[in-house]
PDB file of N, CA and C in Angstrom:
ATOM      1  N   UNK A   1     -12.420  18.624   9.252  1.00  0.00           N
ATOM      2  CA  UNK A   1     -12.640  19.029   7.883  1.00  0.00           C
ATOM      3  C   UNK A   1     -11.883  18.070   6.957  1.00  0.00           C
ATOM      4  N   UNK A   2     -12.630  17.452   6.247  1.00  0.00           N
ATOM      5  CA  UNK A   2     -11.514  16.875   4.886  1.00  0.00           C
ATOM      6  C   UNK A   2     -11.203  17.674   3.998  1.00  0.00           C
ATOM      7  N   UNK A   3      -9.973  16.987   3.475  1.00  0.00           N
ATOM      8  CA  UNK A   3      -9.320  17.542   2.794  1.00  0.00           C
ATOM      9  C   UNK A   3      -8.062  16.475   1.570  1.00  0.00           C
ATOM     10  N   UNK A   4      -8.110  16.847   0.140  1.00  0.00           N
ATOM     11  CA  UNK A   4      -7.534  15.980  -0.458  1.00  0.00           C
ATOM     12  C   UNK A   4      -5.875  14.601  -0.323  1.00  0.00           C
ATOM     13  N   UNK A   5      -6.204  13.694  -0.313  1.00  0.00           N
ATOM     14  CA  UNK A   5      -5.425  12.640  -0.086  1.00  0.00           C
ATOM     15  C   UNK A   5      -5.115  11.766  -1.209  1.00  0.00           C
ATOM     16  N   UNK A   6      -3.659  11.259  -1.576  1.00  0.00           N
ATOM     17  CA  UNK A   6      -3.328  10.230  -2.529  1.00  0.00           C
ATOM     18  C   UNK A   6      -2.423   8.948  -1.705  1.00  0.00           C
ATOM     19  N   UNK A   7      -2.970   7.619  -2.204  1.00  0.00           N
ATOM     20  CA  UNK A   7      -2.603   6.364  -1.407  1.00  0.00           C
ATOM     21  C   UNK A   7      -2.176   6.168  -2.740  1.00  0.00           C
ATOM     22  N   UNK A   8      -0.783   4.824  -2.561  1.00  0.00           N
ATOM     23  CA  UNK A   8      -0.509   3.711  -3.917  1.00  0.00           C
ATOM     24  C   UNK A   8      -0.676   2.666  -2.783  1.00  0.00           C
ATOM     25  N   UNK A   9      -0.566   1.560  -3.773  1.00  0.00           N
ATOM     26  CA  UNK A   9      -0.844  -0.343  -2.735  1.00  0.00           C
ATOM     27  C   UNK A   9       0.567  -0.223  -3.293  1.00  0.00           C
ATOM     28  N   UNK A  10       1.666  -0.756  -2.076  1.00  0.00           N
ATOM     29  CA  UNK A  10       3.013  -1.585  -3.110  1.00  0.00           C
ATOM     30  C   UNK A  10       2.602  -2.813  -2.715  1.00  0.00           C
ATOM     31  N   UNK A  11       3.353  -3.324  -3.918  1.00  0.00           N
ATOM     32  CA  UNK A  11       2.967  -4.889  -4.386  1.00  0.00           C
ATOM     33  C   UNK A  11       4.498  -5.436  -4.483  1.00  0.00           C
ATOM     34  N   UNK A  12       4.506  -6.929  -4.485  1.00  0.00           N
ATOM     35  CA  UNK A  12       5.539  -7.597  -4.366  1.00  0.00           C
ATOM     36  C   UNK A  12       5.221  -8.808  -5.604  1.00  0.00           C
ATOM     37  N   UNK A  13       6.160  -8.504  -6.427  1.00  0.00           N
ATOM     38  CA  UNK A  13       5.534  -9.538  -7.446  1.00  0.00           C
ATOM     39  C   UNK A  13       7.048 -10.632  -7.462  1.00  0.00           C
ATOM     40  N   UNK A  14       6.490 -11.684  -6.625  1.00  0.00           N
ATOM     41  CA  UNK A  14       7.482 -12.702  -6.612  1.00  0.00           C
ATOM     42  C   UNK A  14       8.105 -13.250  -7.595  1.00  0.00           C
ATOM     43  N   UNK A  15       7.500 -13.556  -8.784  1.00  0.00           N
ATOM     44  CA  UNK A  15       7.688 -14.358 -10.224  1.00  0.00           C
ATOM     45  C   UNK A  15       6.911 -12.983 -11.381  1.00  0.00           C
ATOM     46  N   UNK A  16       7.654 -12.147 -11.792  1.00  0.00           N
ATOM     47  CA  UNK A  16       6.966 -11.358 -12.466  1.00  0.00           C
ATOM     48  C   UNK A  16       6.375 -12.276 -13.948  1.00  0.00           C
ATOM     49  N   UNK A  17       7.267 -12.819 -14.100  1.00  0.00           N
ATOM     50  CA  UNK A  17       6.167 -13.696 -15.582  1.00  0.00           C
ATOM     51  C   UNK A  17       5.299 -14.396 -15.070  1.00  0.00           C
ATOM     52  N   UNK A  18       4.702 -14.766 -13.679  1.00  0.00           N
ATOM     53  CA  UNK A  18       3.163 -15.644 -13.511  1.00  0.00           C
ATOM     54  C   UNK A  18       1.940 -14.235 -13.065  1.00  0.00           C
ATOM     55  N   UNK A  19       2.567 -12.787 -12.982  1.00  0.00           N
ATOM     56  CA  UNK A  19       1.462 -11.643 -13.083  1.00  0.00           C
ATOM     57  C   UNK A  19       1.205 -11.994 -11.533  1.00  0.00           C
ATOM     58  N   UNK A  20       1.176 -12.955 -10.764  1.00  0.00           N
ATOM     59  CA  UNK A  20       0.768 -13.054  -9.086  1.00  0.00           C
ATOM     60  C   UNK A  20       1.481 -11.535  -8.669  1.00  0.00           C
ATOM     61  N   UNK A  21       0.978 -11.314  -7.697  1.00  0.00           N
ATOM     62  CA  UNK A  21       1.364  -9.999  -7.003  1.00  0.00           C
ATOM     63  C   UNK A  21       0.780 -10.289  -4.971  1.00  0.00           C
ATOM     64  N   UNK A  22       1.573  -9.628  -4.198  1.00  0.00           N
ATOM     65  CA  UNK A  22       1.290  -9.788  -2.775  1.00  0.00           C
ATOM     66  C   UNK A  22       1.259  -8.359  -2.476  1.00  0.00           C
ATOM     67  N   UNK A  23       0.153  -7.944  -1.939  1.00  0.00           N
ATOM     68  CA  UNK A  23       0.367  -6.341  -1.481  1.00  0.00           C
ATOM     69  C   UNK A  23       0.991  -6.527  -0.489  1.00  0.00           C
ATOM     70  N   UNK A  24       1.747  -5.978  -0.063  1.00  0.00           N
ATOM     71  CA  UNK A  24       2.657  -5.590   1.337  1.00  0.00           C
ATOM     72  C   UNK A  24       2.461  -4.843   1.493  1.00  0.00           C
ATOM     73  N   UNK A  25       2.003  -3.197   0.988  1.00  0.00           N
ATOM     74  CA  UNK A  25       2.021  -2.278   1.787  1.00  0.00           C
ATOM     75  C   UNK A  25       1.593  -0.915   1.214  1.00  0.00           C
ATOM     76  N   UNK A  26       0.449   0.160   2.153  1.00  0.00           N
ATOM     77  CA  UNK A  26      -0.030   1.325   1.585  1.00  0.00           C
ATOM     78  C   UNK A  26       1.022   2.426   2.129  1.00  0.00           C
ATOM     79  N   UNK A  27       0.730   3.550   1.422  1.00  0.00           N
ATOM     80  CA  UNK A  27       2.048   4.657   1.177  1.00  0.00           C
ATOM     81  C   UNK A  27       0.479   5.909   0.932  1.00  0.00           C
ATOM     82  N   UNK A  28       0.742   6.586   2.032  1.00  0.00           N
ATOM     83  CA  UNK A  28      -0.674   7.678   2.364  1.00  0.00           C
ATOM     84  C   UNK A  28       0.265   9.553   2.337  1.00  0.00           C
ATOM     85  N   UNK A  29      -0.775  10.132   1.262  1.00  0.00           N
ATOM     86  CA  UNK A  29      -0.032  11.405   1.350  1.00  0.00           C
ATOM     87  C   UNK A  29      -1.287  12.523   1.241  1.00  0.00           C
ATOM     88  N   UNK A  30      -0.979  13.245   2.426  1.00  0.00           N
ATOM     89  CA  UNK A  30      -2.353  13.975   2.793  1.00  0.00           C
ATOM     90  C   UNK A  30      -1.706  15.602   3.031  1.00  0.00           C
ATOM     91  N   UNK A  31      -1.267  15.973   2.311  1.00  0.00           N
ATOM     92  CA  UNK A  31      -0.199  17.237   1.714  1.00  0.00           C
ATOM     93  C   UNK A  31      -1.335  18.630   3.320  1.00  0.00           C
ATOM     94  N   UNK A  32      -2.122  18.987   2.880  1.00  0.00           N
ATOM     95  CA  UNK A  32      -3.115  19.901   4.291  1.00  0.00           C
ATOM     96  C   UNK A  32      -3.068  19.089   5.718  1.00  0.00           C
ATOM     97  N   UNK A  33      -2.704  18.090   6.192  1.00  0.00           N
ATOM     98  CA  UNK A  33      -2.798  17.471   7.282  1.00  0.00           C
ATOM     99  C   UNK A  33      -1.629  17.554   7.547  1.00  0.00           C
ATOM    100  N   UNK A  34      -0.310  17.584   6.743  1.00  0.00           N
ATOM    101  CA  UNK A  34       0.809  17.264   6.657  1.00  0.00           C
ATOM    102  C   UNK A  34       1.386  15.889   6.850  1.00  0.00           C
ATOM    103  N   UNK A  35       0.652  15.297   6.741  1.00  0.00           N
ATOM    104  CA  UNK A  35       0.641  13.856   6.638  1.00  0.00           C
ATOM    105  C   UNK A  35       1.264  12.979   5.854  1.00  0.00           C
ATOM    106  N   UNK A  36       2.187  12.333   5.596  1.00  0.00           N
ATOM    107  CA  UNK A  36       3.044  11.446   4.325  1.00  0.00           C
ATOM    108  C   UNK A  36       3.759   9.981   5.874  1.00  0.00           C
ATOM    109  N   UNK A  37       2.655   8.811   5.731  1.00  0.00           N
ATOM    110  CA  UNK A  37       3.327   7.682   5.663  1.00  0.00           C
ATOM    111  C   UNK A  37       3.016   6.839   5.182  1.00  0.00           C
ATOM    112  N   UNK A  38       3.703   5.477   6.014  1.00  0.00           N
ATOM    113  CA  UNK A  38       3.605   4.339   4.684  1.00  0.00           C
ATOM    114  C   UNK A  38       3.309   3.035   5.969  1.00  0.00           C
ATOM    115  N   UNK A  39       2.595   2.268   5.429  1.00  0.00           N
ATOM    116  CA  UNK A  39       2.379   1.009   6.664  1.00  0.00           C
ATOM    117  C   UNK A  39       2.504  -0.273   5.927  1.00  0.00           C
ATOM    118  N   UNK A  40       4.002  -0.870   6.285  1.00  0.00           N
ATOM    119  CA  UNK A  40       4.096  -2.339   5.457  1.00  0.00           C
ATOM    120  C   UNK A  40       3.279  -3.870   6.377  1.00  0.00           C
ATOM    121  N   UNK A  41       3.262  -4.489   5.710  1.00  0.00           N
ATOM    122  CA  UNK A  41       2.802  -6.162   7.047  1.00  0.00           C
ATOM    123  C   UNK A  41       4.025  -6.375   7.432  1.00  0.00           C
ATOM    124  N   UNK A  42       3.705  -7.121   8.706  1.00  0.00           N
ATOM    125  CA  UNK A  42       5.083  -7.055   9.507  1.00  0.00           C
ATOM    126  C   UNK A  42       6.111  -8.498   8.795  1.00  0.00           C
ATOM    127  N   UNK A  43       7.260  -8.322   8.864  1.00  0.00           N
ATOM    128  CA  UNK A  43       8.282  -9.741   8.086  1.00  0.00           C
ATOM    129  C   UNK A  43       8.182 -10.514   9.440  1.00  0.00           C
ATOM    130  N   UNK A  44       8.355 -11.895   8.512  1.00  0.00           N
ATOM    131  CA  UNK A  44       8.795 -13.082  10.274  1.00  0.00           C
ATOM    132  C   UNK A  44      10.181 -12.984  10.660  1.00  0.00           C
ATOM    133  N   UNK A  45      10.988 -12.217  10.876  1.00  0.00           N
ATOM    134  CA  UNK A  45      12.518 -12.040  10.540  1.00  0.00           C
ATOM    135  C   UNK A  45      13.039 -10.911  10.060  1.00  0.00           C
ATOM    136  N   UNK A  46      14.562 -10.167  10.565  1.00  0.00           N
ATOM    137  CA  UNK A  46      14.946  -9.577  10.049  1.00  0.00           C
ATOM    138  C   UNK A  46      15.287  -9.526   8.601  1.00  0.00           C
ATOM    139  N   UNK A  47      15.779 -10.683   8.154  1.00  0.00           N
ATOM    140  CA  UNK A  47      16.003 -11.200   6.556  1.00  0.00           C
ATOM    141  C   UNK A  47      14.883 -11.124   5.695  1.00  0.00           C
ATOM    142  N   UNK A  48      13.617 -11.589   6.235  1.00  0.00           N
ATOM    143  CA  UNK A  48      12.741 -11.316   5.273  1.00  0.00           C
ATOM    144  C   UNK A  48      12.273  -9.616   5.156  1.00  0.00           C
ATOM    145  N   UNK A  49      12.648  -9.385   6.600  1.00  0.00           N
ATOM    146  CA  UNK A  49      12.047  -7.240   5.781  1.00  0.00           C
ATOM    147  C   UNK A  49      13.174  -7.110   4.933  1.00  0.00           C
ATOM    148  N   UNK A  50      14.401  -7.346   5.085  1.00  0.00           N
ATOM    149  CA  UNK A  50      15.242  -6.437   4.320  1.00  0.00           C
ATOM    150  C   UNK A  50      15.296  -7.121   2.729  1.00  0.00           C
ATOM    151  N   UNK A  51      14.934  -8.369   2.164  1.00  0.00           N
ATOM    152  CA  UNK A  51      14.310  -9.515   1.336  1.00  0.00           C
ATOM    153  C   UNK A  51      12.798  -8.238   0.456  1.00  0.00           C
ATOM    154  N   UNK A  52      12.386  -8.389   1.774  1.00  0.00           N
ATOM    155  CA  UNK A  52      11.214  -7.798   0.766  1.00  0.00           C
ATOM    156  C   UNK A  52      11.589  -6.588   0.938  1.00  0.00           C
ATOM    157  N   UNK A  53      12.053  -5.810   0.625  1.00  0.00           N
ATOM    158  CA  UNK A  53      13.102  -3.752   0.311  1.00  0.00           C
ATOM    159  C   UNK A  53      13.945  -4.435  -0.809  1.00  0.00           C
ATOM    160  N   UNK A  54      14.857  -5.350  -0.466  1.00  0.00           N
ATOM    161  CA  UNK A  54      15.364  -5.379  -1.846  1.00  0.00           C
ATOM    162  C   UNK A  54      15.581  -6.962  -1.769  1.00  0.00           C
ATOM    163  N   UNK A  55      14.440  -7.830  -2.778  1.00  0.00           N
ATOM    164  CA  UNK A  55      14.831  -9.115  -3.230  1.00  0.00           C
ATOM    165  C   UNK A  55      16.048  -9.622  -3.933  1.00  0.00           C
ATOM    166  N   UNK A  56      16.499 -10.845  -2.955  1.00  0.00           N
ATOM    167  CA  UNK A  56      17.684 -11.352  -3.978  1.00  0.00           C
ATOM    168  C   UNK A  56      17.872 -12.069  -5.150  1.00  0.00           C
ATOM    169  N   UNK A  57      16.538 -11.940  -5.538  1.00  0.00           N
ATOM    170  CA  UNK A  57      15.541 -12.747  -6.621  1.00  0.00           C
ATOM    171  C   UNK A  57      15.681 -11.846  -8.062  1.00  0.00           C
ATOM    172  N   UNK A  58      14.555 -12.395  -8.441  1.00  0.00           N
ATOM    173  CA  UNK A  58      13.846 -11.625 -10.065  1.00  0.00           C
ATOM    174  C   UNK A  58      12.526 -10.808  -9.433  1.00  0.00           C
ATOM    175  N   UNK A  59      12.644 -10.960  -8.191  1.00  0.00           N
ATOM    176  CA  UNK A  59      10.952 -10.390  -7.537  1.00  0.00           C
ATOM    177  C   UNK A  59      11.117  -9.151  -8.202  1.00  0.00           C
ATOM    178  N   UNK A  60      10.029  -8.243  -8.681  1.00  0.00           N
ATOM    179  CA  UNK A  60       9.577  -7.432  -8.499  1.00  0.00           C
ATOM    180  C   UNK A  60       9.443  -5.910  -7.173  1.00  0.00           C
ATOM    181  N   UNK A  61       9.372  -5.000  -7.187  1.00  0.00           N
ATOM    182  CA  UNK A  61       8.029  -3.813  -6.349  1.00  0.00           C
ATOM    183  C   UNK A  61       7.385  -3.057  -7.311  1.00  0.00           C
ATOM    184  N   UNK A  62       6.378  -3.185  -7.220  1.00  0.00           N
ATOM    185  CA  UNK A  62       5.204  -2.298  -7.968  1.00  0.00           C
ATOM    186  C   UNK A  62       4.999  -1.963  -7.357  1.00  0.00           C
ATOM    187  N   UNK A  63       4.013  -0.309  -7.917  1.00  0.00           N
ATOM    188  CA  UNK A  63       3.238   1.028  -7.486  1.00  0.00           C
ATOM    189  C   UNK A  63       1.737   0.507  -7.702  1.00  0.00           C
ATOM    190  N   UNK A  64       1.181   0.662  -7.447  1.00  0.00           N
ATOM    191  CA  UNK A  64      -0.345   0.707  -7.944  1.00  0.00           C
ATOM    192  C   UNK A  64      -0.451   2.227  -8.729  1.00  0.00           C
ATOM    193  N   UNK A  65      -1.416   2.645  -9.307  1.00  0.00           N
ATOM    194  CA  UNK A  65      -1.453   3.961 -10.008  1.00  0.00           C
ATOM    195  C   UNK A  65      -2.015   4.459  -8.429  1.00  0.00           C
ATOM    196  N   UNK A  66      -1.791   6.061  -8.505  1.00  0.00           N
ATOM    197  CA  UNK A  66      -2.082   6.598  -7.561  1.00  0.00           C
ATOM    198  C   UNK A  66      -3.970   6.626  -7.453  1.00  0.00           C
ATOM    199  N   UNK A  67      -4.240   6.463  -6.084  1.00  0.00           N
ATOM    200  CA  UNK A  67      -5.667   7.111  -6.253  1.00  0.00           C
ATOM    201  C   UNK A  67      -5.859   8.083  -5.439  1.00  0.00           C
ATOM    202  N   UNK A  68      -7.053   8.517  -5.801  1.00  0.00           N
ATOM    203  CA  UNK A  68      -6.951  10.153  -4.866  1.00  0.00           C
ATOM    204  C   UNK A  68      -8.418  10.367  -4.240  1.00  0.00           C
ATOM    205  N   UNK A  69      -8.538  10.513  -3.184  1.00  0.00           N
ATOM    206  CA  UNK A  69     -10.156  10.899  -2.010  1.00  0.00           C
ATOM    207  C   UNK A  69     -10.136  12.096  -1.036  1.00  0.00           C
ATOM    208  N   UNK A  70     -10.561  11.486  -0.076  1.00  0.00           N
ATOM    209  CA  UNK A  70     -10.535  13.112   0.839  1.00  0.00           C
ATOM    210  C   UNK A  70     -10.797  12.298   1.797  1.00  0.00           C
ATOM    211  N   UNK A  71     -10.090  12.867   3.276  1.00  0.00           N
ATOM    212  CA  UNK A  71     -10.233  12.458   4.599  1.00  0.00           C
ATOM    213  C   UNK A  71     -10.210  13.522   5.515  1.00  0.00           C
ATOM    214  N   UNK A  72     -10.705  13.416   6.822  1.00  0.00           N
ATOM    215  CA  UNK A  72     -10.492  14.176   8.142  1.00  0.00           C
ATOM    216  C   UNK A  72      -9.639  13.289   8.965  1.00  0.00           C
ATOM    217  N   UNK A  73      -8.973  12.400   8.620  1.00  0.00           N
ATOM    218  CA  UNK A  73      -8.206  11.501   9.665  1.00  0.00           C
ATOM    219  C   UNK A  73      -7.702  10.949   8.986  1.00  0.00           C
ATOM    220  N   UNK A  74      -6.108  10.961   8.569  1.00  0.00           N
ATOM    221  CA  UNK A  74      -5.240  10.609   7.736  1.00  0.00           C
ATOM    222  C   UNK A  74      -4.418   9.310   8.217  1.00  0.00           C
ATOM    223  N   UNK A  75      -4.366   9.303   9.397  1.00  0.00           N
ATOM    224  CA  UNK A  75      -3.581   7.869  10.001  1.00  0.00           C
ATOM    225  C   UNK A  75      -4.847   6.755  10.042  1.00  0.00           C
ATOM    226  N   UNK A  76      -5.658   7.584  10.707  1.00  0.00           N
ATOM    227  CA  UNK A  76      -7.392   6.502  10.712  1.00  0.00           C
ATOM    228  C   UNK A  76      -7.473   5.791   8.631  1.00  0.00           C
ATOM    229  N   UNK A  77      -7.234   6.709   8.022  1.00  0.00           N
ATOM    230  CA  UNK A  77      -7.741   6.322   6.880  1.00  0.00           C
ATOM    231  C   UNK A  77      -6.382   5.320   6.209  1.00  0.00           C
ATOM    232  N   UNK A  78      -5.186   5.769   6.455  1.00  0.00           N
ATOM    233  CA  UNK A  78      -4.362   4.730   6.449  1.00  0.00           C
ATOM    234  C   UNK A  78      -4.155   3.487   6.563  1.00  0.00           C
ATOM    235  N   UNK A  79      -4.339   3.407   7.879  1.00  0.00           N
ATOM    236  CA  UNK A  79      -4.833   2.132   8.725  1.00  0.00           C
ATOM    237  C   UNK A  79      -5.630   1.246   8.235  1.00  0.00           C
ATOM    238  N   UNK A  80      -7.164   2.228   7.579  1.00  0.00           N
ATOM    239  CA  UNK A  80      -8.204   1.009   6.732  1.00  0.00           C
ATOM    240  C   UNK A  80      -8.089   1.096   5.506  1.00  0.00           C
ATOM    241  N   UNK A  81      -7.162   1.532   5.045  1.00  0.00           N
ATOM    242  CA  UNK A  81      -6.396   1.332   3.423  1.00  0.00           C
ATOM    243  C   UNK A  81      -6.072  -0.103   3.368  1.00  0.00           C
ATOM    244  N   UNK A  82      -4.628  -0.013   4.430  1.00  0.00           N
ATOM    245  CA  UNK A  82      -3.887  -1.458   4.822  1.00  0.00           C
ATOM    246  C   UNK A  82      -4.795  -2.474   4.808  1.00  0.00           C
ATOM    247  N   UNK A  83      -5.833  -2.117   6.068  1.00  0.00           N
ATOM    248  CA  UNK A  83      -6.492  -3.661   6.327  1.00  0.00           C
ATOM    249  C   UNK A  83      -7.147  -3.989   4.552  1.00  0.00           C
ATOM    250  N   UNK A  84      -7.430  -3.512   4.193  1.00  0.00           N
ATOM    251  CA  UNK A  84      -8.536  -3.435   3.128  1.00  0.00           C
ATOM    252  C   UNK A  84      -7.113  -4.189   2.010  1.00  0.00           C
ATOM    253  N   UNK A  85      -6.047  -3.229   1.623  1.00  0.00           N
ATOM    254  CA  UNK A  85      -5.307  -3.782   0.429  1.00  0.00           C
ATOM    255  C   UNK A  85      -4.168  -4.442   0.947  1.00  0.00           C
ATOM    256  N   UNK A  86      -4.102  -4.754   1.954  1.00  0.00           N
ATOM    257  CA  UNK A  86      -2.351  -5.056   2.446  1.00  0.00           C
ATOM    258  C   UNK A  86      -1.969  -6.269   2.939  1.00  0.00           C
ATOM    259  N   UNK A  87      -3.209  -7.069   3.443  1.00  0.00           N
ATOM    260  CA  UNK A  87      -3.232  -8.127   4.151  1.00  0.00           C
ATOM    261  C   UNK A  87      -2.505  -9.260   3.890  1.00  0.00           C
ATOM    262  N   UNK A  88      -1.642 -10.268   4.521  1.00  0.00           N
ATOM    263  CA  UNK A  88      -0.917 -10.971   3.974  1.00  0.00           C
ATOM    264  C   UNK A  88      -1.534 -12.309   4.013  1.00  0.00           C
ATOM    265  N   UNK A  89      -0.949 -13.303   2.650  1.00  0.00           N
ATOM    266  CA  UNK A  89      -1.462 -14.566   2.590  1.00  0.00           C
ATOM    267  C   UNK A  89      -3.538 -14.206   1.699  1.00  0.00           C
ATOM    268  N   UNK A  90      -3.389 -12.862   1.311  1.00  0.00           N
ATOM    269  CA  UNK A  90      -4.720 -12.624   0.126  1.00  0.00           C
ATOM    270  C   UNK A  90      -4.654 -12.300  -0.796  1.00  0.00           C
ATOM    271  N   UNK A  91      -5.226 -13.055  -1.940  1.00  0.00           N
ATOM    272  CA  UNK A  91      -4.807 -12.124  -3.500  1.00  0.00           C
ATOM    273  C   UNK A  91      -4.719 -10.873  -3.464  1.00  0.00           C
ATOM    274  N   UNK A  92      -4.492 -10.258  -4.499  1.00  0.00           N
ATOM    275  CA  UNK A  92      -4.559  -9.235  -4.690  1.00  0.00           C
ATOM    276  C   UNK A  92      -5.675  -8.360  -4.959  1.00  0.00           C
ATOM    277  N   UNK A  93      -5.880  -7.355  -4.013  1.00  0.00           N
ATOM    278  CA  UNK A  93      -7.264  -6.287  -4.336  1.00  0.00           C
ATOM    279  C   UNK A  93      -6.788  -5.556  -5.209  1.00  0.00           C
ATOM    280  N   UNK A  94      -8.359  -4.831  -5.850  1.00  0.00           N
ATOM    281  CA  UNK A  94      -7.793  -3.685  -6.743  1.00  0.00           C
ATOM    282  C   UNK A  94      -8.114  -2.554  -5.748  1.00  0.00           C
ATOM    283  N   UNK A  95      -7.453  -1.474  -6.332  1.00  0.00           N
ATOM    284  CA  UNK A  95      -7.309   0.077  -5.276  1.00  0.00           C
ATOM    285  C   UNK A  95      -9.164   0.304  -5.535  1.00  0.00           C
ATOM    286  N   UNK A  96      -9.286   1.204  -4.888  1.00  0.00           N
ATOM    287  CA  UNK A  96     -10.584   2.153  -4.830  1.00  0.00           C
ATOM    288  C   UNK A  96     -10.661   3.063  -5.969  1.00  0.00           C
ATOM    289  N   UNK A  97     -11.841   3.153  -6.325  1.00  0.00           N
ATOM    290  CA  UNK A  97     -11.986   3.995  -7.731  1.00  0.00           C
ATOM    291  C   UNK A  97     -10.728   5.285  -7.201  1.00  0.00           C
ATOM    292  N   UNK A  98     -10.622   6.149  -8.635  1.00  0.00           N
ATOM    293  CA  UNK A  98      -9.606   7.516  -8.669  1.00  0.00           C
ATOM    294  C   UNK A  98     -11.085   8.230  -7.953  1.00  0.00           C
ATOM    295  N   UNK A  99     -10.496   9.098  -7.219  1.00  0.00           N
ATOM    296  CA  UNK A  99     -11.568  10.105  -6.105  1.00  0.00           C
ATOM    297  C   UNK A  99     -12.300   9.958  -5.737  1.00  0.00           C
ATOM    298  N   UNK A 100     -12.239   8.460  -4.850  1.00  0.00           N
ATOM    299  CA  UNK A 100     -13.003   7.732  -3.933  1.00  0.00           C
ATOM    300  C   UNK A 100     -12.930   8.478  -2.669  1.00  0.00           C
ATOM    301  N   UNK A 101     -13.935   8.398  -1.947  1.00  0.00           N
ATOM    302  CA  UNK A 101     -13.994   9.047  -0.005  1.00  0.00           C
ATOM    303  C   UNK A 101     -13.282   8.062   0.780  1.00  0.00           C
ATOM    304  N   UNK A 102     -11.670   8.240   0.689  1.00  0.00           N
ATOM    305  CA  UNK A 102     -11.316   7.063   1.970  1.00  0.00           C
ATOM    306  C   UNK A 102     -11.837   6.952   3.029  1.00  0.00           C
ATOM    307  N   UNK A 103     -11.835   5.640   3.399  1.00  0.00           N
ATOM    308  CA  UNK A 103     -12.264   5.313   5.260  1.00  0.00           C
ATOM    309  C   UNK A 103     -11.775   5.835   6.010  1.00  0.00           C
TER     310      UNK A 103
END
């Protein structure tokens, strides 16, 4: 049975005055499944995960605005959130319309 779900994309904005942004990572909350995680791309290094949690830079983390759909498989739909907004080394996607049917 589905049932209502809200994803954000976090984004990594390396140089916030050039507007570039890197998604790193979806954040899935499926409140009836009991479902709440989050799936980042993997770092080459310990330094770079803890780099990208907290830059020693001017970088940025952005939220995307929340969007909201419906699923029967909350880790399944997770999963093709990521592939879809998270991928590393690709511009930036925009999220899925507000009360889109996640994958």
């Amino acid at each position: 049975m589905k049932h209502p779900c809200q994803a954000i994309v976090i984004r990594l904005a390396r140089d916030p005055a050039s507007g570039e942004v890197l998604n790193i990572g979806v954040v899935l909350l499926a409140r009836e499944h009991r479902f709440f995680e989050a799936r980042f791309t993997p770092p080459s290094d310990m330094t770079n995960a803890v780099r990208r949690i907290v830059p020693d830079d001017d970088a940025s983390l952005l939220l995307s605005s929340p969007v909201s759909g419906v699923t029967d498989h909350p880790a399944r739909t997770l999963r093709g959130l990521f592939e879809r907004y998270a991928t590393l080394n690709e511009p930036s996607a925009t999220p899925p319309p507000h009360n889109a049917e996640m994958p």
